[in-house]
C-alpha atoms as a PDB file:
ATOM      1  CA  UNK A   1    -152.065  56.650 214.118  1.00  0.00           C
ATOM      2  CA  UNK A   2    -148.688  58.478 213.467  1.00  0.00           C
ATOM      3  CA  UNK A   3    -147.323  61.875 214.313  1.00  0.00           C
ATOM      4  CA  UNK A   4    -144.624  63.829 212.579  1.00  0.00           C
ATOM      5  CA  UNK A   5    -142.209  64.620 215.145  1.00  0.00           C
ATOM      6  CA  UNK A   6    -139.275  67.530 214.614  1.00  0.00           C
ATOM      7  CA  UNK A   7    -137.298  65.537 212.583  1.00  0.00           C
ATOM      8  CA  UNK A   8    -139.807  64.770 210.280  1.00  0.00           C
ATOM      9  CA  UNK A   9    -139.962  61.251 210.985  1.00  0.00           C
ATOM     10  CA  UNK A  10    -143.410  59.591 211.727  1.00  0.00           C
ATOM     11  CA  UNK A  11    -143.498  57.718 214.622  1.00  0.00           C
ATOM     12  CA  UNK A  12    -146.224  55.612 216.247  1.00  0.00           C
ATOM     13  CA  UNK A  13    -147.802  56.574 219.734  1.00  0.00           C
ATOM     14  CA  UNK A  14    -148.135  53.102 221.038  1.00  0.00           C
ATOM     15  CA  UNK A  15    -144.039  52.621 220.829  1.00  0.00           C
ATOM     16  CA  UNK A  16    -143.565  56.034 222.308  1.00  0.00           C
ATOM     17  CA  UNK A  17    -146.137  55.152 225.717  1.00  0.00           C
ATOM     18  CA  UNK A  18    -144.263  52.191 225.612  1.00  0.00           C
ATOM     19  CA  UNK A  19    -140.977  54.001 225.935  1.00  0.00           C
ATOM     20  CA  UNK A  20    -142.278  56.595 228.332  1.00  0.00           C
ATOM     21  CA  UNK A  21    -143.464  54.019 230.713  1.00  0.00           C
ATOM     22  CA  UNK A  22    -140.172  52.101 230.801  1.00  0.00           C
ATOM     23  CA  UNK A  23    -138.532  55.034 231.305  1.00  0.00           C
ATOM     24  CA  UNK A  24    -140.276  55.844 234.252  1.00  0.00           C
ATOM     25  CA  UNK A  25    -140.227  52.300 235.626  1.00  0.00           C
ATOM     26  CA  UNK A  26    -135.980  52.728 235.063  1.00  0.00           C
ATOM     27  CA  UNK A  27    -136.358  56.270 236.906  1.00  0.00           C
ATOM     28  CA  UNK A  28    -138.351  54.783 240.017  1.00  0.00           C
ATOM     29  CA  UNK A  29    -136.756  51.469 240.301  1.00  0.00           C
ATOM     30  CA  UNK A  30    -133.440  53.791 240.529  1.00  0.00           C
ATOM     31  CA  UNK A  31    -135.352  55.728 243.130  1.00  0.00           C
ATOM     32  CA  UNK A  32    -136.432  52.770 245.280  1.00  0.00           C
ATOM     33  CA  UNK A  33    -132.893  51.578 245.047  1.00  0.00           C
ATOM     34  CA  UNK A  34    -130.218  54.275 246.046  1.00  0.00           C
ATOM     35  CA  UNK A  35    -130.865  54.506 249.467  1.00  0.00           C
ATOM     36  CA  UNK A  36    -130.078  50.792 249.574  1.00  0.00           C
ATOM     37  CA  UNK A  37    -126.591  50.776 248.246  1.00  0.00           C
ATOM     38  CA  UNK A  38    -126.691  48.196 245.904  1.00  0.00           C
ATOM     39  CA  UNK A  39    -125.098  48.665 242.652  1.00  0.00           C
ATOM     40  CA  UNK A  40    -127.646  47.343 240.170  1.00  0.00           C
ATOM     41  CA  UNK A  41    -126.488  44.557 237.694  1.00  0.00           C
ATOM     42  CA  UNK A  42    -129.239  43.309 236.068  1.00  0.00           C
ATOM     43  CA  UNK A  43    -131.849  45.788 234.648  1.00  0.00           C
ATOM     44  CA  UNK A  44    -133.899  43.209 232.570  1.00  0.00           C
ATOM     45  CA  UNK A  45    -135.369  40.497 233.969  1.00  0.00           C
ATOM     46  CA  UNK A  46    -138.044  38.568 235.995  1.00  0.00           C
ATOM     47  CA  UNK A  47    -139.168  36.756 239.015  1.00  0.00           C
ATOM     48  CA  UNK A  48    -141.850  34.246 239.555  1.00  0.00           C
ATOM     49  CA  UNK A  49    -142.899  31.939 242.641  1.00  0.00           C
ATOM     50  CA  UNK A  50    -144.545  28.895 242.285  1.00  0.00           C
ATOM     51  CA  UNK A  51    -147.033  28.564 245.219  1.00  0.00           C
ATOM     52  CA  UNK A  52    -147.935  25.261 244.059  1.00  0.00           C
ATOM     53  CA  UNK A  53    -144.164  24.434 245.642  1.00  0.00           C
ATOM     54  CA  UNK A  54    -143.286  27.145 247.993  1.00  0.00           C
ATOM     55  CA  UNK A  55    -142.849  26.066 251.307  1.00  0.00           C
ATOM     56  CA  UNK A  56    -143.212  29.963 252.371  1.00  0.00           C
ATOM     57  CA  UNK A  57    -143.734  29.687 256.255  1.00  0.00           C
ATOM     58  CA  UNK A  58    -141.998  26.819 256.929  1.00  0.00           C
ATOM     59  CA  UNK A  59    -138.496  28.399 255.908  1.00  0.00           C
ATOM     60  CA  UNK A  60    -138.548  31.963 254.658  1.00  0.00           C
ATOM     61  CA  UNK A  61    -135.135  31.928 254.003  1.00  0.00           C
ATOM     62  CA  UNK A  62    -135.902  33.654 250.548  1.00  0.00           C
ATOM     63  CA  UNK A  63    -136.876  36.871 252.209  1.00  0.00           C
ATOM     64  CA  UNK A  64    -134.119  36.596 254.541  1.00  0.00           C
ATOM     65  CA  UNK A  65    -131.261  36.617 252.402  1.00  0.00           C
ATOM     66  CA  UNK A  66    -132.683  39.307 249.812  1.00  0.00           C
ATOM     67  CA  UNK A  67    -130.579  42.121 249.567  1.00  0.00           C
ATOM     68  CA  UNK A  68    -133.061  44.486 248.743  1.00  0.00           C
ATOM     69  CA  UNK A  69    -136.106  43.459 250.349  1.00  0.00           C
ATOM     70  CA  UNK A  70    -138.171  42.727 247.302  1.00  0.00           C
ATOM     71  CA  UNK A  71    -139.238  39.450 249.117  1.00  0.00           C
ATOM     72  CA  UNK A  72    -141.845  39.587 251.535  1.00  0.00           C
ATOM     73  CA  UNK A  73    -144.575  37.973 253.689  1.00  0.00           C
ATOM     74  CA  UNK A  74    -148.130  38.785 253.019  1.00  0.00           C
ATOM     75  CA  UNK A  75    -151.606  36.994 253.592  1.00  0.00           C
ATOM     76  CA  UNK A  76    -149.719  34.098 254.118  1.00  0.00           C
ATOM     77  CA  UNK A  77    -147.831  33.846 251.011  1.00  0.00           C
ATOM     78  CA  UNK A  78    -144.474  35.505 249.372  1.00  0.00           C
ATOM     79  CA  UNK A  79    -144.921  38.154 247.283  1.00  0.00           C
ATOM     80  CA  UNK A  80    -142.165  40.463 245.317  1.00  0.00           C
ATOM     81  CA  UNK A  81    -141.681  44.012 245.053  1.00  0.00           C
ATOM     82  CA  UNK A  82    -140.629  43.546 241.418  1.00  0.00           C
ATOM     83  CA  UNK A  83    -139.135  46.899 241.078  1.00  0.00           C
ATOM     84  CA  UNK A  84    -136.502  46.256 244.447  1.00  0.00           C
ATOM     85  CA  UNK A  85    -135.825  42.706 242.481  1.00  0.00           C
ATOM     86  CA  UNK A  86    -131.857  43.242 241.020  1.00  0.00           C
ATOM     87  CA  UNK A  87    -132.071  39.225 239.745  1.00  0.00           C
ATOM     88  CA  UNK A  88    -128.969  38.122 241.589  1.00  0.00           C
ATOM     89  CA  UNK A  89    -130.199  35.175 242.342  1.00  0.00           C
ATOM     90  CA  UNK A  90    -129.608  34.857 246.116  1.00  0.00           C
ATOM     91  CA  UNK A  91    -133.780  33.425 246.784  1.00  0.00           C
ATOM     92  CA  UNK A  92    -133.101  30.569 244.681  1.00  0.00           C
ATOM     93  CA  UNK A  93    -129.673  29.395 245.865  1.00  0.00           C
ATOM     94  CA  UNK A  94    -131.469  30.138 249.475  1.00  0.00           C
ATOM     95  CA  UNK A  95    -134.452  28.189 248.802  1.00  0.00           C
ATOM     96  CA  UNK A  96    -134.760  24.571 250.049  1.00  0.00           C
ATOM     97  CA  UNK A  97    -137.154  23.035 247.045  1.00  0.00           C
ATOM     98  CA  UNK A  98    -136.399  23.296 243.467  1.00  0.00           C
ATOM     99  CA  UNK A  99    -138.147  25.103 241.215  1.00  0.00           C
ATOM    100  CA  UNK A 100    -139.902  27.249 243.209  1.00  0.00           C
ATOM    101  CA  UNK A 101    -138.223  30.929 242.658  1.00  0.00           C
ATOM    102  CA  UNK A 102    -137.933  31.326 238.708  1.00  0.00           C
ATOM    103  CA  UNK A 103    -135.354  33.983 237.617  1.00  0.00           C
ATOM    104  CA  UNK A 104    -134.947  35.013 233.933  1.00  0.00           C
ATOM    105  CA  UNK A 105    -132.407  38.127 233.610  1.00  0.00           C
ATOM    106  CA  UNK A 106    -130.293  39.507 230.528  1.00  0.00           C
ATOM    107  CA  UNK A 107    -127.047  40.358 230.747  1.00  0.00           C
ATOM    108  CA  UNK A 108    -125.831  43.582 229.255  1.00  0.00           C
ATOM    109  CA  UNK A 109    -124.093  41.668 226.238  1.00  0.00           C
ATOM    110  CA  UNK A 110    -128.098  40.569 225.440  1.00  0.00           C
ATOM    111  CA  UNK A 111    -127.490  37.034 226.808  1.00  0.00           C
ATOM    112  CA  UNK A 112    -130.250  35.412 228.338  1.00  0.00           C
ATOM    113  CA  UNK A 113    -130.347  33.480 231.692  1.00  0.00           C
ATOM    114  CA  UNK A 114    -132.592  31.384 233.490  1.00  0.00           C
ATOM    115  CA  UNK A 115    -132.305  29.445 236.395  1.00  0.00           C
ATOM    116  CA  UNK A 116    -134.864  28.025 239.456  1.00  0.00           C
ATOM    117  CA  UNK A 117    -132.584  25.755 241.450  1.00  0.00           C
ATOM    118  CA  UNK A 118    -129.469  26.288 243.825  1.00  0.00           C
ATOM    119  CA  UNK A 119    -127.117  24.182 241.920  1.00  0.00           C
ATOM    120  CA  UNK A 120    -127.293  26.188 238.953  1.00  0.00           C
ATOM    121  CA  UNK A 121    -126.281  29.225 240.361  1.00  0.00           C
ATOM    122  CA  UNK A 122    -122.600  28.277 241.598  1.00  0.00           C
ATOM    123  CA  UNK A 123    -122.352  26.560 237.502  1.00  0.00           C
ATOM    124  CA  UNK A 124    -123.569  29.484 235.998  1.00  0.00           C
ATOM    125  CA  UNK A 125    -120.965  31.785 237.605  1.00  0.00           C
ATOM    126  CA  UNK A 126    -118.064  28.695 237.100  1.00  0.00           C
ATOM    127  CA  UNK A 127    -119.043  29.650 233.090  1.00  0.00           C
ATOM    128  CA  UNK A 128    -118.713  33.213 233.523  1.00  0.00           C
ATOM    129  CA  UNK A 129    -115.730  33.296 234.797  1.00  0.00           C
ATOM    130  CA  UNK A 130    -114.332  30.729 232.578  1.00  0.00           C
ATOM    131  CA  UNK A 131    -115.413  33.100 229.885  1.00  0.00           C
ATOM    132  CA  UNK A 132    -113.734  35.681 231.589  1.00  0.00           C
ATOM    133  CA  UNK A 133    -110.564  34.002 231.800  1.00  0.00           C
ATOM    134  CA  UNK A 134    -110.049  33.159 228.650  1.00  0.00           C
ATOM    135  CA  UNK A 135    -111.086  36.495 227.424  1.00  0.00           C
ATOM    136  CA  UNK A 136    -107.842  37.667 229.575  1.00  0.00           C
ATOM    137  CA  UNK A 137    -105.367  34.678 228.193  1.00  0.00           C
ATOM    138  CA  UNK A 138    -106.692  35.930 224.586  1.00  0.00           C
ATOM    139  CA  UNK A 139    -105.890  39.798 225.690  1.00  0.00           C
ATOM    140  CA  UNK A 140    -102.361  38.982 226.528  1.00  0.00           C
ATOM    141  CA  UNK A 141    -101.618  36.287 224.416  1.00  0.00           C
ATOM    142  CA  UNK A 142    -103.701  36.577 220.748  1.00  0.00           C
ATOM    143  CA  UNK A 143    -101.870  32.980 219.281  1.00  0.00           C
ATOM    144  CA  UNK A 144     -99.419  30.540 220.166  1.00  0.00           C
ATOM    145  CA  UNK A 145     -96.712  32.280 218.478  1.00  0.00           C
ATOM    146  CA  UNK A 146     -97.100  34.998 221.140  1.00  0.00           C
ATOM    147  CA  UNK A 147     -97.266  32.504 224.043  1.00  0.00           C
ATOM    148  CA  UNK A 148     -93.947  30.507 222.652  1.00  0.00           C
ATOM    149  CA  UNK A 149     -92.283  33.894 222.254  1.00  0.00           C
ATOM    150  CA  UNK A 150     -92.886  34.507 225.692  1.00  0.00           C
ATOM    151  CA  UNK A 151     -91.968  31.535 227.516  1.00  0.00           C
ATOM    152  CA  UNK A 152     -90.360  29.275 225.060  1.00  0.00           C
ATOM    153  CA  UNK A 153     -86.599  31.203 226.400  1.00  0.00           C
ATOM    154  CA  UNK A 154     -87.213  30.447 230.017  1.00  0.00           C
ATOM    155  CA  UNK A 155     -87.461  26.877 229.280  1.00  0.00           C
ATOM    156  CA  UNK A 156     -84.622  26.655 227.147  1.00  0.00           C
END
């Protein structure tokens, strides 16, 4: 069913609940948040244990190094505060067995990223920054022309 809003455009109520409710999930997850500090980089995402594999009290170095306490010890098991969880990434690159922590976040840009053991982490931000880097080269120096222009007299 469809209602004709000011604009005279009909929109459907389903899509508009929907857009409530992630509003308000944005507005409280902000909430929760601010009295922590942390600057929030990832806004879309997910976390996911696998029990099957978590070693939970023999380590608990995933709630340790949270930085927002979204990991935590209950009934003898992890569980996640999903609206404290920012996706950095620090459970998995603390956790001793592989694929255990699954994180899926989106960047800003729209990309998509997905990761569950430690050794991903440090490649994943290697390609970042490589990105980055060349994104600065290609700032200051568009073609080769540019580049030659530039340094070509000091080496004559």
């Amino acid at each position: 069913m469809a209602y004709k809003s000011k604009d005279n455009e009909s929109s459907d109520i389903f899509s508009l609940l929907l857009e409530t409710s992630k509003k308000e999930k944005e507005r409280k997850r902000a909430e929760l948040l601010k009295p922590l500090g942390i600057k929030e980089f990832f806004v879309e995402g997910s976390i996911k244990i696998d029990f099957k594999t978590c070693r939970g009290v023999e380590c608990k170095l995933c709630i340790d190094v949270c930085p927002t306490h979204a990991l935590y010890w209950q009934l003898g098991k992890v569980e996640i505060t999903e609206e404290l969880c920012i996706y950095c990434g620090a459970c998995v690159l603390a956790c001793i067995v592989d694929d255990c922590i699954f994180i899926t976040r989106k960047r800003p840009t729209g990309e998509t990223e997905r990761f569950s053991k430690p050794g991903e982490i440090p490649k994943l931000f290697n390609s970042i920054n490589g990105r980055k880097r060349k994104e600065r080269v290609w700032a200051i120096f568009p073609s080769a022309k540019s580049y030659l222009e530039r340094y070509l007299p000091h080496f004559c």
